[in-house]
C-alpha atoms as a PDB file:
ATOM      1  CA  UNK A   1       9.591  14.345  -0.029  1.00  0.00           C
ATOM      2  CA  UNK A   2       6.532  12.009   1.315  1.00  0.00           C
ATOM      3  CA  UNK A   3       4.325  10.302  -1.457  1.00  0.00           C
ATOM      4  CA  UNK A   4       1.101   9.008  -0.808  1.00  0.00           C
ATOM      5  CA  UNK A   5       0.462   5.902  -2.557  1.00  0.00           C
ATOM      6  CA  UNK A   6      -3.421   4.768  -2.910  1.00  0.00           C
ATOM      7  CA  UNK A   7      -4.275   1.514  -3.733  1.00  0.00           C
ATOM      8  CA  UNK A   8      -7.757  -0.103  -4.650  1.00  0.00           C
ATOM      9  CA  UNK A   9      -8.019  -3.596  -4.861  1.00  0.00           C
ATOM     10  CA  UNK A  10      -9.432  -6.006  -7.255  1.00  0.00           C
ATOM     11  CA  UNK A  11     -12.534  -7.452  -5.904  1.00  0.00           C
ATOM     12  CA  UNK A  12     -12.397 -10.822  -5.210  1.00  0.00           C
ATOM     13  CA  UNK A  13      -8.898 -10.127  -4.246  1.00  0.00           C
ATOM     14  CA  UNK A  14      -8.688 -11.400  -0.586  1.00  0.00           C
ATOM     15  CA  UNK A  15      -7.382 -14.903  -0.985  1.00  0.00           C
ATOM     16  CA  UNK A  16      -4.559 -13.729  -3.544  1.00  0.00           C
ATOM     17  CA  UNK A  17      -3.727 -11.001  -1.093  1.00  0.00           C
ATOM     18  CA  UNK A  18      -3.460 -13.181   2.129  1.00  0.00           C
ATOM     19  CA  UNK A  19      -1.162 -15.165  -0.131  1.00  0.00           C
ATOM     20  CA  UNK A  20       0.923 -12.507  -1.001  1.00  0.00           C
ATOM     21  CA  UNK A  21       1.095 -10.484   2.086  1.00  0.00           C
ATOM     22  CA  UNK A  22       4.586 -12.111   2.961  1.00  0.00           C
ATOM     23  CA  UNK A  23       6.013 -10.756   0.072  1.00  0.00           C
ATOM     24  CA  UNK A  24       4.341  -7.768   0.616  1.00  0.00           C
ATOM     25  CA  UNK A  25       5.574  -6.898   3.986  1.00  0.00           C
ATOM     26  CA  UNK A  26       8.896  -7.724   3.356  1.00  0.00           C
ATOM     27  CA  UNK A  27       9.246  -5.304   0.813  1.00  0.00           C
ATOM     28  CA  UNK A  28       7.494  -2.657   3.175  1.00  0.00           C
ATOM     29  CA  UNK A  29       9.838  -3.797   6.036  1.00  0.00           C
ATOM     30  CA  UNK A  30      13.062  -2.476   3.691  1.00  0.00           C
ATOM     31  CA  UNK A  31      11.190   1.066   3.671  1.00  0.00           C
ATOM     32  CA  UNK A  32      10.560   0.749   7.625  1.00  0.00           C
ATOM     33  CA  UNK A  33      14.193   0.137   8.116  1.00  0.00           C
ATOM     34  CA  UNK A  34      15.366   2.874   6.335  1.00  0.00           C
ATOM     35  CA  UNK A  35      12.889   5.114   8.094  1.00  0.00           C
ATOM     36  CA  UNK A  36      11.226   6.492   5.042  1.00  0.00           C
ATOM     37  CA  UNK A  37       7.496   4.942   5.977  1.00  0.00           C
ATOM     38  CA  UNK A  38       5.154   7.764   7.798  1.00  0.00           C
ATOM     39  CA  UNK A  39       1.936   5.497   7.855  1.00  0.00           C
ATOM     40  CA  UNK A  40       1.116   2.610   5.731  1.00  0.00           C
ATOM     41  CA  UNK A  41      -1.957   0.140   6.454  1.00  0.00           C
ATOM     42  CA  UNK A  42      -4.999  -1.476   4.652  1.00  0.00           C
ATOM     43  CA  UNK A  43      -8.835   0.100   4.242  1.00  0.00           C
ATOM     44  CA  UNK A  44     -11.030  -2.596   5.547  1.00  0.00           C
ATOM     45  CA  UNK A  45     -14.262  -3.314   3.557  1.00  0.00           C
ATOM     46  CA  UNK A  46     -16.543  -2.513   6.690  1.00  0.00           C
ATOM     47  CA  UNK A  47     -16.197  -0.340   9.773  1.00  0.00           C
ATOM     48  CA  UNK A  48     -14.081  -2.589  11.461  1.00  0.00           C
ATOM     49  CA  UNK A  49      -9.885  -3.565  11.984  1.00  0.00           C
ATOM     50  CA  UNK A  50     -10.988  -6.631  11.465  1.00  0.00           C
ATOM     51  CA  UNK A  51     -13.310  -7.420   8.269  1.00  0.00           C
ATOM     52  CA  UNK A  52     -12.810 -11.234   8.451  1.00  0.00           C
ATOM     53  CA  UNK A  53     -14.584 -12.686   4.922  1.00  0.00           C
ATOM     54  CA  UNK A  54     -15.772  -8.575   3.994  1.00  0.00           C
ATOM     55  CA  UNK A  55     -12.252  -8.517   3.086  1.00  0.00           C
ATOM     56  CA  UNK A  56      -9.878  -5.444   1.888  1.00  0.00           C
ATOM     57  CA  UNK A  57     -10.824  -2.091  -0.401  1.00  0.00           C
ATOM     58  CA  UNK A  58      -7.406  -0.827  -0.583  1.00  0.00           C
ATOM     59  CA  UNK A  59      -3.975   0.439   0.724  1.00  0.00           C
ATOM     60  CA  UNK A  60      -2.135   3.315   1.592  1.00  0.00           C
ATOM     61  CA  UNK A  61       1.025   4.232   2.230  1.00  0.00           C
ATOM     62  CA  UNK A  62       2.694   7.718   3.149  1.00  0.00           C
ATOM     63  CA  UNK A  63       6.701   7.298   2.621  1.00  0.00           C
ATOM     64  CA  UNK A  64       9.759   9.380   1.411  1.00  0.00           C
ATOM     65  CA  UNK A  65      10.789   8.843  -1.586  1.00  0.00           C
ATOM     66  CA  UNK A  66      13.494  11.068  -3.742  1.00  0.00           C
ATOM     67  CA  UNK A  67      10.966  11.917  -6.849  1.00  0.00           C
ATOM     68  CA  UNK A  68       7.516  11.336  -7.731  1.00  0.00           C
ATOM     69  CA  UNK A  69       8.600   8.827 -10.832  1.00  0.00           C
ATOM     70  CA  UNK A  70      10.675   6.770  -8.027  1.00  0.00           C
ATOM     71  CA  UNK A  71       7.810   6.712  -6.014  1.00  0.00           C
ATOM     72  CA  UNK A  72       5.653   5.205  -9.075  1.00  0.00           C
ATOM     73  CA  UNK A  73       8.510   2.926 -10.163  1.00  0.00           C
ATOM     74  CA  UNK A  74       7.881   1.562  -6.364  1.00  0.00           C
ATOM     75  CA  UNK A  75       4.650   1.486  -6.043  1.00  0.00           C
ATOM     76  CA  UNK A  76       4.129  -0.509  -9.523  1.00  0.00           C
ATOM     77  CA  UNK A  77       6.791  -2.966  -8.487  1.00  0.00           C
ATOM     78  CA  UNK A  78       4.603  -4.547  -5.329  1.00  0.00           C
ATOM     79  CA  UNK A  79       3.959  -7.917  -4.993  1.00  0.00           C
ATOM     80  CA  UNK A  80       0.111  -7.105  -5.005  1.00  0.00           C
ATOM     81  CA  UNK A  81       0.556  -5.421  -8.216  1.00  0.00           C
ATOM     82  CA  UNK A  82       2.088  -8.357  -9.947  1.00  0.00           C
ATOM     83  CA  UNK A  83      -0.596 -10.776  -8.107  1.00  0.00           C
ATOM     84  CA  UNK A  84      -3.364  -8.548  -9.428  1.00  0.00           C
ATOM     85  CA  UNK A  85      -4.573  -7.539  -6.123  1.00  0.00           C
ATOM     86  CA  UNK A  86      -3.942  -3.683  -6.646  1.00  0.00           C
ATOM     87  CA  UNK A  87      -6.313  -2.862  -9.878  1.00  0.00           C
ATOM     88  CA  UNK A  88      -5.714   1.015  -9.736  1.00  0.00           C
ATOM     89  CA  UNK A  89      -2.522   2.983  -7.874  1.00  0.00           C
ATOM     90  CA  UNK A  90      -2.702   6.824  -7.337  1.00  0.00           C
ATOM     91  CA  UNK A  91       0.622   8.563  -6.337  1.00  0.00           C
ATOM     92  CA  UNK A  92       0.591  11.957  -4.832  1.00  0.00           C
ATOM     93  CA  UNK A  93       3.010  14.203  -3.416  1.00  0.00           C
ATOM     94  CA  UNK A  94       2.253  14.438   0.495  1.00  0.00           C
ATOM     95  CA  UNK A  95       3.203  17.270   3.079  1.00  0.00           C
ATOM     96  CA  UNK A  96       2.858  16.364   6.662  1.00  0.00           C
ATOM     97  CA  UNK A  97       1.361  18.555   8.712  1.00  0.00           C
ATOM     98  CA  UNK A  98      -0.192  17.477  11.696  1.00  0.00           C
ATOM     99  CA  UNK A  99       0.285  15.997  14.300  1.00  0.00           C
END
């Protein structure tokens, strides 16, 4: 089943999460390879894919995962949790429909 995981971030958080967006990817890049990510991508600050110093809001990230507690267990075990980027995580069950 797809998950939705919602991240906010902590504000003041860019600096920690440009540092830690290696570590982050990596771990996404495991999911990607396995063909479990539908969408995953950051919520700029301001109306642009591009918010420079305006920084980062969140995350989210639409992937299969076997149960809702595994998807938890993952999303509480990223990198931008333990850095303190991520200050609240919401996991939902997700059911593509469209396109």
């Amino acid at each position: 089943m797809y998950y939705a995981i919602i991240a906010e971030d902590s504000a003041d958080s860019l600096e920690k999460r440009r540092q830690t967006r290696p570590a982050h990817l990596q771990r996404m890049q495991a999911l990607v390879e396995a063909g479990r990510v539908l969408v995953a991508g950051p919520h700029p600050a301001i109306d642009n894919p591009d918010p420079g110093t305006a920084g980062f809001t969140g995350s989210l990230i639409v992937a299969e995962f076997d149960s809702l507690e595994e998807a938890i267990a993952w999303a509480n075990d990223d990198p931008y949790v333990e850095a303190g980027i991520f200050s609240r995580i919401t996991v939902k069950p997700f059911v593509p429909v469209l396109p």
